[in-house]
PDB file of N, CA and C in Angstrom:
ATOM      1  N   UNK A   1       1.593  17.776   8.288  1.00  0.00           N
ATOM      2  CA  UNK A   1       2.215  16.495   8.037  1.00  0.00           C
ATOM      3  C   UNK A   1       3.303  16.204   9.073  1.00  0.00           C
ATOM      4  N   UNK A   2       3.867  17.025   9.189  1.00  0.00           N
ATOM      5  CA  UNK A   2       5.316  17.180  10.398  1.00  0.00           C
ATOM      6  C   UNK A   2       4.425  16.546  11.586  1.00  0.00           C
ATOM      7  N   UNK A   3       3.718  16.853  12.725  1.00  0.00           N
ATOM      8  CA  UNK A   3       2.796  16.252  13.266  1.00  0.00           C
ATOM      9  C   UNK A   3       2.392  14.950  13.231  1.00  0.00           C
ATOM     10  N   UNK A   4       1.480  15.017  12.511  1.00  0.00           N
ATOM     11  CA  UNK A   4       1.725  13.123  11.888  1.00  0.00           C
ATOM     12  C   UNK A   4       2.788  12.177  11.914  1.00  0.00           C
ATOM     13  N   UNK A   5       3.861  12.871  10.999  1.00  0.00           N
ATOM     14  CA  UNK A   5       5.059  11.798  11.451  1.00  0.00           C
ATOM     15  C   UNK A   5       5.573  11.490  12.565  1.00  0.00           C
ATOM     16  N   UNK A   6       5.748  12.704  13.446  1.00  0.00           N
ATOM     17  CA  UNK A   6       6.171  12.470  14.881  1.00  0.00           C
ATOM     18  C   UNK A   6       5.212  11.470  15.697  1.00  0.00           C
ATOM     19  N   UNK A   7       3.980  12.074  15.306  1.00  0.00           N
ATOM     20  CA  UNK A   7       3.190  10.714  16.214  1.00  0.00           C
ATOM     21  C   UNK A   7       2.971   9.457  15.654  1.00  0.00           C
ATOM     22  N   UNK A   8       2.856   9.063  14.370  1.00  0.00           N
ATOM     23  CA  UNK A   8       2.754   7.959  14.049  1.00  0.00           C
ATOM     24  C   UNK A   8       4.224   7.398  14.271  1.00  0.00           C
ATOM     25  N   UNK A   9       5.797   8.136  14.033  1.00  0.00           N
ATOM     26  CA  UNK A   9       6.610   7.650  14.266  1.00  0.00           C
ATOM     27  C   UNK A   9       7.754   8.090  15.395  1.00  0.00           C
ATOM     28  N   UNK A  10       6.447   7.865  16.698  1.00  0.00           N
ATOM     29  CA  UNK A  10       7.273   9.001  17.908  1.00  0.00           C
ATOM     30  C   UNK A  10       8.502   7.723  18.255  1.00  0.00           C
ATOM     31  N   UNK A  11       8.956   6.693  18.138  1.00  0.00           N
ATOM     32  CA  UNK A  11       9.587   5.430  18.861  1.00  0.00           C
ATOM     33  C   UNK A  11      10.715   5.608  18.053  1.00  0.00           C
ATOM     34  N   UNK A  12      10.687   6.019  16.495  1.00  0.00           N
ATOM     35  CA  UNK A  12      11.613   5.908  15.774  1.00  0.00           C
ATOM     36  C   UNK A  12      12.382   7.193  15.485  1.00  0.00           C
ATOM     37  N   UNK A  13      11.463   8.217  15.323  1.00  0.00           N
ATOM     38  CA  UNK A  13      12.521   9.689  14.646  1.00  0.00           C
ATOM     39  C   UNK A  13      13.028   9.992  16.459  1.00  0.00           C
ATOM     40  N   UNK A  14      14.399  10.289  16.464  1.00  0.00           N
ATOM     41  CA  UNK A  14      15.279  11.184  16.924  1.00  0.00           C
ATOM     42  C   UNK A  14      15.367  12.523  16.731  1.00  0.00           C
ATOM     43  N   UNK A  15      15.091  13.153  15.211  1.00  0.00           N
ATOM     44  CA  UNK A  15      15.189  14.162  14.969  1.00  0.00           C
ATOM     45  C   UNK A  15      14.272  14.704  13.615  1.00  0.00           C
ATOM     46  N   UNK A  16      13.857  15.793  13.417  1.00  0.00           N
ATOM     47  CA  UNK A  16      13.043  15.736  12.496  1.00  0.00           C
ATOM     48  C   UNK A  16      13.318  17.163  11.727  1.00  0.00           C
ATOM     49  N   UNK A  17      14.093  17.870  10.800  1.00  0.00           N
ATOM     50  CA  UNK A  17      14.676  19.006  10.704  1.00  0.00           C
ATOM     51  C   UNK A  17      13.338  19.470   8.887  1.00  0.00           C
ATOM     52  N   UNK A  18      13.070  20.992   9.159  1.00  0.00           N
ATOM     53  CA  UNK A  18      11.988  21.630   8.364  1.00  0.00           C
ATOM     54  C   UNK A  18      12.935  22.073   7.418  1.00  0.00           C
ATOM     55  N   UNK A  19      12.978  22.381   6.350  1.00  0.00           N
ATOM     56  CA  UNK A  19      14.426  23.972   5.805  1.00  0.00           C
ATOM     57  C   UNK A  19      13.240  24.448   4.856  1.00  0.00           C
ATOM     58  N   UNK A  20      13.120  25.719   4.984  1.00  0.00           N
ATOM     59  CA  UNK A  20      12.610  26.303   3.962  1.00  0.00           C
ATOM     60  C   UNK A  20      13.125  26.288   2.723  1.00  0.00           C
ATOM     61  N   UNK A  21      12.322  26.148   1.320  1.00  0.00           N
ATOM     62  CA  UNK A  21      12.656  26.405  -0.189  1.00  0.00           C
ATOM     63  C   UNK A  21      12.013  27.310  -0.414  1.00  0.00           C
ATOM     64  N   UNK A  22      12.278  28.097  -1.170  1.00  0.00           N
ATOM     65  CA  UNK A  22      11.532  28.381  -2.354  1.00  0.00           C
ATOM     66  C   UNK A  22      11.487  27.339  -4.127  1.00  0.00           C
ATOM     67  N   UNK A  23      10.061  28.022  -4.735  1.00  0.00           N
ATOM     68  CA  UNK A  23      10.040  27.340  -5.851  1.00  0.00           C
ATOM     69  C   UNK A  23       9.173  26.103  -5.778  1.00  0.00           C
ATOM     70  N   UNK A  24       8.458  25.587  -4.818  1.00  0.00           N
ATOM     71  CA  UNK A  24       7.357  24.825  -4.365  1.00  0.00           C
ATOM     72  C   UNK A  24       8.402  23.280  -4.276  1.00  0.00           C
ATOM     73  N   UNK A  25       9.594  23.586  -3.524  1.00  0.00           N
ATOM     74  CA  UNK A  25      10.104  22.234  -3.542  1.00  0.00           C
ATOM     75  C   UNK A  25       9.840  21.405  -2.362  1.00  0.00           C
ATOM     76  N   UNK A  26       9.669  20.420  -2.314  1.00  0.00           N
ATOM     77  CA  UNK A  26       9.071  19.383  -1.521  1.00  0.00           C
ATOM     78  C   UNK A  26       9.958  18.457  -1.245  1.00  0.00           C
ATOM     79  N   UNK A  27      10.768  17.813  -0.441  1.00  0.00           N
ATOM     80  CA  UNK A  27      11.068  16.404  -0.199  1.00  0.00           C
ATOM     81  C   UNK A  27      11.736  16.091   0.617  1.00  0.00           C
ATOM     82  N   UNK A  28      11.380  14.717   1.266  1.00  0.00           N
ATOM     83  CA  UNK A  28      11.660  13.953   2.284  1.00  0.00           C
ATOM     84  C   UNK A  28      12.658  13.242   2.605  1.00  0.00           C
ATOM     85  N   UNK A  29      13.337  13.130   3.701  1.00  0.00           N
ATOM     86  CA  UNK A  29      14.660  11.888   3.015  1.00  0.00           C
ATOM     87  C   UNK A  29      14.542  11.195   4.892  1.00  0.00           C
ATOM     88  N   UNK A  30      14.990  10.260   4.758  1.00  0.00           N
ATOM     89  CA  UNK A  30      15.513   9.448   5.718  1.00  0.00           C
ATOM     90  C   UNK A  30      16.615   9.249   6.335  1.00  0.00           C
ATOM     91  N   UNK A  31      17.230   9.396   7.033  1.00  0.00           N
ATOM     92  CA  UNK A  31      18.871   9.284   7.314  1.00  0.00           C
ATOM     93  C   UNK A  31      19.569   9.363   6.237  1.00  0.00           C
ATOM     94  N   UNK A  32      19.509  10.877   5.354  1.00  0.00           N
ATOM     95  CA  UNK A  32      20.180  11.202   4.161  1.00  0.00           C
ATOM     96  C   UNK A  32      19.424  10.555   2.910  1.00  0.00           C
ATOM     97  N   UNK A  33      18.915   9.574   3.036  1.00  0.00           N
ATOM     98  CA  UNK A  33      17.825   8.957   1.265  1.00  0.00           C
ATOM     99  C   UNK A  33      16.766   9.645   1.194  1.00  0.00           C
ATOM    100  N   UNK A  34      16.485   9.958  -0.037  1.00  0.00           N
ATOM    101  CA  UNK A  34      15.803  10.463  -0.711  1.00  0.00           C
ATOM    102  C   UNK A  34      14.496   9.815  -0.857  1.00  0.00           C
ATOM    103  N   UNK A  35      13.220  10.009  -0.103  1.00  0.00           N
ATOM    104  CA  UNK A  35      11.935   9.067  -0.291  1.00  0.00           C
ATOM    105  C   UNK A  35      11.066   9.686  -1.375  1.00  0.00           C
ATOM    106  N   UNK A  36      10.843  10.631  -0.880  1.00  0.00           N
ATOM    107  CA  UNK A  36       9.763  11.562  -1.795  1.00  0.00           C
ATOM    108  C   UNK A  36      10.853  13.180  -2.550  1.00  0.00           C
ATOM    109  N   UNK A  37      10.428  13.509  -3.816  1.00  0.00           N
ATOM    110  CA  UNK A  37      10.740  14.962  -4.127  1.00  0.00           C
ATOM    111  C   UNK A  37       9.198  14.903  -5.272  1.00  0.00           C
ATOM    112  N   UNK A  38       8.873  16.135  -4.780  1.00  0.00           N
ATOM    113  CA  UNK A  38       8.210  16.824  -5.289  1.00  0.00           C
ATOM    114  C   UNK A  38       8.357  17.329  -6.564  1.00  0.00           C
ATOM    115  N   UNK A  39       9.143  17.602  -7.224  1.00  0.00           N
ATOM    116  CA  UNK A  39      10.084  18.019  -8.147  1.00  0.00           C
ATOM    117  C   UNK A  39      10.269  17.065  -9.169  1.00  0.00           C
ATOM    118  N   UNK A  40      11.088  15.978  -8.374  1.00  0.00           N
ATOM    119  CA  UNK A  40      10.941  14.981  -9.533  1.00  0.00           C
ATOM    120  C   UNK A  40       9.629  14.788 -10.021  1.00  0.00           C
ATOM    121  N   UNK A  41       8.557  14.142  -9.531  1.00  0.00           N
ATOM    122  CA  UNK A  41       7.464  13.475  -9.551  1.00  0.00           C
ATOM    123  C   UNK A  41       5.989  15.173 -10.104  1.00  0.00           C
ATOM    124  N   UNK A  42       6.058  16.149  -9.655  1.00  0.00           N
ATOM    125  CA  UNK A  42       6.273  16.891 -10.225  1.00  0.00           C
ATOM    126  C   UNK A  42       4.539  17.100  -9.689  1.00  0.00           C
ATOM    127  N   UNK A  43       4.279  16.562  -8.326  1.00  0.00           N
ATOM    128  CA  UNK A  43       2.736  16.638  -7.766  1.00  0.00           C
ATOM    129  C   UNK A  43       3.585  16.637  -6.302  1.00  0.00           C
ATOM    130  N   UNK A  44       2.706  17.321  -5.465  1.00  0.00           N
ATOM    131  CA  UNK A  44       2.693  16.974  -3.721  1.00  0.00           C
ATOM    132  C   UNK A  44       2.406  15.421  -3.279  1.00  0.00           C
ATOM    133  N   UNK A  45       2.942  15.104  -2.030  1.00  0.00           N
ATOM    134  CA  UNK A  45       2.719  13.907  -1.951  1.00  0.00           C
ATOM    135  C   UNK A  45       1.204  13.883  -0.716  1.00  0.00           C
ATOM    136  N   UNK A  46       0.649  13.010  -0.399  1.00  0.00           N
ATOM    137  CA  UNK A  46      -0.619  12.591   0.065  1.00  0.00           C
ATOM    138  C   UNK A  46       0.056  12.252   1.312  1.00  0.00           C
ATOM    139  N   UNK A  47       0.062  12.063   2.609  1.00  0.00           N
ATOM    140  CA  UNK A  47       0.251  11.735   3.737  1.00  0.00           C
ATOM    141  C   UNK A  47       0.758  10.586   3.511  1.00  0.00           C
ATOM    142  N   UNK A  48      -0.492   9.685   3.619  1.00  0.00           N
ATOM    143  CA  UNK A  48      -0.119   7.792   3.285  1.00  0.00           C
ATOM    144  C   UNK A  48       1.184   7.465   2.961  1.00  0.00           C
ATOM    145  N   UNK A  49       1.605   7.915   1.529  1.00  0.00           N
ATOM    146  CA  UNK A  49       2.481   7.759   1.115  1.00  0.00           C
ATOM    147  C   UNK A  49       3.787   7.554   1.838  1.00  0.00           C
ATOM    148  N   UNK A  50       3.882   8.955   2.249  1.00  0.00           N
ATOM    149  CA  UNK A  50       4.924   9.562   2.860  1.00  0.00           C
ATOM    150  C   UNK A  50       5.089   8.739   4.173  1.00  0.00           C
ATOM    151  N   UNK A  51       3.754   8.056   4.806  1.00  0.00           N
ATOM    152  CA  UNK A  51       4.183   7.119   5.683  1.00  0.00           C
ATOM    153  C   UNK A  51       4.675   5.761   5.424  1.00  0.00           C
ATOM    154  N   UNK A  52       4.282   5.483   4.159  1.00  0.00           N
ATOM    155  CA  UNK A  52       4.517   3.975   3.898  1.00  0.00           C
ATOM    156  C   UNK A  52       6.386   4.622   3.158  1.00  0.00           C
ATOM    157  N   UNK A  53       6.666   5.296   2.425  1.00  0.00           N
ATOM    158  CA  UNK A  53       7.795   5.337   2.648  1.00  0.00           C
ATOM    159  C   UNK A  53       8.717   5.115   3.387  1.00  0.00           C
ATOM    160  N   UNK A  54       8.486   6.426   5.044  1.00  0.00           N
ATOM    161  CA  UNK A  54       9.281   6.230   5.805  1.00  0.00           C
ATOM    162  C   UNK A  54       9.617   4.376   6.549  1.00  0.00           C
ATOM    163  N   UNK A  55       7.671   4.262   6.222  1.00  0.00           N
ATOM    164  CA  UNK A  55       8.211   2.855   7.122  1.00  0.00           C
ATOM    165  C   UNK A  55       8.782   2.188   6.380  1.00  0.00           C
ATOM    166  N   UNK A  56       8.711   1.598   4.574  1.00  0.00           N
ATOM    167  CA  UNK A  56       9.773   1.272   4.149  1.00  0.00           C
ATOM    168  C   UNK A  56      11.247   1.231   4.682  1.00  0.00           C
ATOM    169  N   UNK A  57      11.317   2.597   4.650  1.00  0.00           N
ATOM    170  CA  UNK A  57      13.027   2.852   5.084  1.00  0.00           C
ATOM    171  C   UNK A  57      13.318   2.293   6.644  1.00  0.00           C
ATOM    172  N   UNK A  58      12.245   2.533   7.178  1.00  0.00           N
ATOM    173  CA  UNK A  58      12.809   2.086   8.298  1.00  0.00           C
ATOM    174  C   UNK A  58      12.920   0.724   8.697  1.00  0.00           C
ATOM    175  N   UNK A  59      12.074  -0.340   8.104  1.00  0.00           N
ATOM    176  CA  UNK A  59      11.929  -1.826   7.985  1.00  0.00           C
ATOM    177  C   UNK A  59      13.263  -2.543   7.682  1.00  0.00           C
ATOM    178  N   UNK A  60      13.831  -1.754   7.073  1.00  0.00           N
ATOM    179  CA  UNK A  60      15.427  -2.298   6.117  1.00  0.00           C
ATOM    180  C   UNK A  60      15.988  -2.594   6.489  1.00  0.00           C
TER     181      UNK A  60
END
């Protein structure tokens, strides 16, 4: 997925940081917001998603 985002959003990310969890935690954030958690929602997210999120956030 990391991959994907960079290329679908090579113009926009500056930076793109991994951190390992334990406990199968999952989630995404945007310049500090919170798009996706795994946790809450309580399933993995699908690619798509995770793109129409970011571009959400980034449209704003």
């Amino acid at each position: 997925m990391t991959e994907q985002i960079l290329s679908d959003f090579e113009e926009s990310v500056e930076s793109l940081t991994l951190i390992p969890s334990d406990g199968g935690v999952f989630e995404v954030t945007v310049d500090g917001e919170l798009i996706f958690s795994k946790k809450k929602l309580g399933r993995h997210a699908n690619y798509e998603e995770i793109r129409e999120a970011i571009q959400a956030r980034l449209n704003r």
